[in-house]
Protein backbone atom coordinates (compact mmCIF):
# COMPACT_ATOMS: atom_id res chain seq x y z
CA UNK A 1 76.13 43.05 138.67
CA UNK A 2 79.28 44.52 138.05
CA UNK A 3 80.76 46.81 135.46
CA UNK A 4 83.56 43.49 133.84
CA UNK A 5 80.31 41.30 133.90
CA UNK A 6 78.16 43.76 131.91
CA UNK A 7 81.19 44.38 129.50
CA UNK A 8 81.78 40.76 128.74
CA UNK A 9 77.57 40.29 128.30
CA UNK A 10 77.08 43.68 126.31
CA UNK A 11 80.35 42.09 124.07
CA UNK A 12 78.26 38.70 123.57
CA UNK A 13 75.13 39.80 122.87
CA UNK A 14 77.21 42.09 119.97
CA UNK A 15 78.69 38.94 118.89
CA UNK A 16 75.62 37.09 118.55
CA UNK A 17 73.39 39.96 117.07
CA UNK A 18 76.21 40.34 114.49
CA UNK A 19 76.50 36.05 113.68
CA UNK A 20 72.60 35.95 113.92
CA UNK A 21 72.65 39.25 111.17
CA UNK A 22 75.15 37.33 108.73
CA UNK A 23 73.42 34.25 109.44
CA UNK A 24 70.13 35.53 108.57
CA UNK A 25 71.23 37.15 105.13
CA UNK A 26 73.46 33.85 104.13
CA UNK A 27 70.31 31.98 104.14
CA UNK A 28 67.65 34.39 102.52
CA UNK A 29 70.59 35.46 100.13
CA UNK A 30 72.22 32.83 98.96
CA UNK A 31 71.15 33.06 95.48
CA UNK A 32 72.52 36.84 95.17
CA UNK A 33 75.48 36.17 97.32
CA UNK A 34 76.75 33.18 95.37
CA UNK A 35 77.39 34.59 92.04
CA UNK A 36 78.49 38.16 94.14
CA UNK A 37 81.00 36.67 96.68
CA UNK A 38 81.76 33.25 94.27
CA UNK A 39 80.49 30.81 96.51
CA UNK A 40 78.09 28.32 96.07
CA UNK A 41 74.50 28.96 97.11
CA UNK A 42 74.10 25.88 99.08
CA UNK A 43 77.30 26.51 100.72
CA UNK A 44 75.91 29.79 102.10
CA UNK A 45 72.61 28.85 102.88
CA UNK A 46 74.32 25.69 105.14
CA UNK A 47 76.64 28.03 106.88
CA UNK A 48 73.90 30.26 107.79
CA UNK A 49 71.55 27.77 109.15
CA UNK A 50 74.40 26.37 111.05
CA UNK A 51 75.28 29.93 112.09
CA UNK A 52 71.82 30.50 113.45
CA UNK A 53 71.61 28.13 116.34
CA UNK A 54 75.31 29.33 116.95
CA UNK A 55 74.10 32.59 117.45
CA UNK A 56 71.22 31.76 119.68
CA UNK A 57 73.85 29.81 121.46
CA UNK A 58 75.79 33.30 122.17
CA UNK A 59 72.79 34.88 123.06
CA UNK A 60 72.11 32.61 125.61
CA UNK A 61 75.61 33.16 126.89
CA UNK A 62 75.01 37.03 127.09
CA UNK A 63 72.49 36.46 129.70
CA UNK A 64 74.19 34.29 131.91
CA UNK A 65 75.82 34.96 135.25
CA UNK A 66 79.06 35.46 135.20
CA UNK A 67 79.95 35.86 139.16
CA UNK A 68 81.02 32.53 139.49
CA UNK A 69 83.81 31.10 137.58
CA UNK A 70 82.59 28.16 136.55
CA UNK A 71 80.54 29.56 134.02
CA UNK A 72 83.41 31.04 132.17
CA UNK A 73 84.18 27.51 130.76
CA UNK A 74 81.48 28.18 127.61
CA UNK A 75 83.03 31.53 127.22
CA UNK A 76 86.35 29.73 126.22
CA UNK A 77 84.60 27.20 124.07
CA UNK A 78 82.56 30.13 122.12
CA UNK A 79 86.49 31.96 121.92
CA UNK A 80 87.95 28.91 120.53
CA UNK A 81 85.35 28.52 118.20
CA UNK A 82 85.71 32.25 116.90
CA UNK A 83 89.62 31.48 116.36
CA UNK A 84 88.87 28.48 114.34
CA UNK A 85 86.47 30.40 112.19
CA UNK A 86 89.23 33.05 111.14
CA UNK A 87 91.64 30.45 110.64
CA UNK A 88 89.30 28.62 108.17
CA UNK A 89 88.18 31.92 106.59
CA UNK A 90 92.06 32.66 105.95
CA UNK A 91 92.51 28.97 104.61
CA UNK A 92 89.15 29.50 102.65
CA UNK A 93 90.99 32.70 100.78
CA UNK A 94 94.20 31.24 100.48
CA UNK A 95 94.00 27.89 99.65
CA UNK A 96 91.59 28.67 96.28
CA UNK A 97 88.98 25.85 96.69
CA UNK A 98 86.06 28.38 95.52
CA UNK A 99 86.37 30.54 92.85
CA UNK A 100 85.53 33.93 95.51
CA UNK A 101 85.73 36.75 93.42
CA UNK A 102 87.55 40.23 94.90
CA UNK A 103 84.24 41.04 96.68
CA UNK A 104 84.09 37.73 98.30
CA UNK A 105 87.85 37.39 98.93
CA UNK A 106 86.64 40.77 101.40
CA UNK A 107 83.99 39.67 102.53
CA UNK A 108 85.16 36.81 103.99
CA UNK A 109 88.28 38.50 105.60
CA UNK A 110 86.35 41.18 106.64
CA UNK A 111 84.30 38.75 108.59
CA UNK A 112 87.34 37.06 110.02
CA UNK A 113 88.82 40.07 111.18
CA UNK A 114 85.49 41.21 112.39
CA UNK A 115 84.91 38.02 114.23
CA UNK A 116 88.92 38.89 115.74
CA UNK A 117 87.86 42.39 117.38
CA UNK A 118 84.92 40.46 119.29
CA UNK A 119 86.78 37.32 120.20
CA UNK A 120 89.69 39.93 121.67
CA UNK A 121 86.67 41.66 123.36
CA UNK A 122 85.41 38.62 124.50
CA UNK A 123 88.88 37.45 126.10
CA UNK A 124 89.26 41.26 128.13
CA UNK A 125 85.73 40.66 129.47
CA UNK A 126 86.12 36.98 130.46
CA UNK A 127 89.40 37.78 132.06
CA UNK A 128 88.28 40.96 134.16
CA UNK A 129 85.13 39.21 135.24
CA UNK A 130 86.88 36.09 135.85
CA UNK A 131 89.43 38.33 138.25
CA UNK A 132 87.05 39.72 139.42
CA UNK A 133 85.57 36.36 140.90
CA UNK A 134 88.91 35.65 142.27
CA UNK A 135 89.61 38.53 143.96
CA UNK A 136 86.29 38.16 145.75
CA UNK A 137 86.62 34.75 146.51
């Protein structure tokens, strides 16, 4: 295996230990979280069991093959996906549907930009291992 491939899987498996980490504490701490961040419990608990398969989803994508460019295509569904998140997280902050409070006006842009770095890392790994397929082909 080469060096872009295990980049781009080292880079998913981050991504999905991280969404699999936030999922996890959405859903056990909802309760604490809502009055904290200004969300609704239930609102947190459904993101995080919707984040969980998600993450399990990315996961799976970590241990794929990525010699043949095919494969990328789920690579560029799971980077779309990432941009629409951030974009709703900014929309979430600015458009003041919940009442977040300061700490969950952060925590939900620190998430977005989080969920930025990896999608950026994400698109350098897909593209090296993706020329890297080309140039061998």
């Amino acid at each position: 295996m080469n060096t872009q491939t295990q980049f781009l899987r080292r880079v998913l498996a981050l991504d999905a230990i991280g969404t699999g980490t936030m999922a996890a504490g959405m859903v056990l701490g909802a309760q604490p979280l809502s009055t904290t961040l200004g969300m609704p419990a239930w609102l947190l608990s459904t993101l995080g069991l919707a984040l969980l398969p998600f993450a399990a989803w990315v996961g799976w994508l970590a241990r794929r093959d990525y010699s043949k460019r095919s494969i990328a295509k789920p690579v560029w569904l799971l980077i779309a996906a990432n941009i629409a998140w951030a974009i709703d997280s900014a929309i979430l902050i600015l458009s003041g549907w919940l009442p977040l409070t300061s700490i969950g006006m952060e925590f939900v842009a620190v998430q977005a930009v989080f969920t930025l770095g990896i999608t950026t890392l994400e698109y350098v790994g897909l593209r090296r291992a993706t020329q890297r397929v080309i140039a061998h082909a």
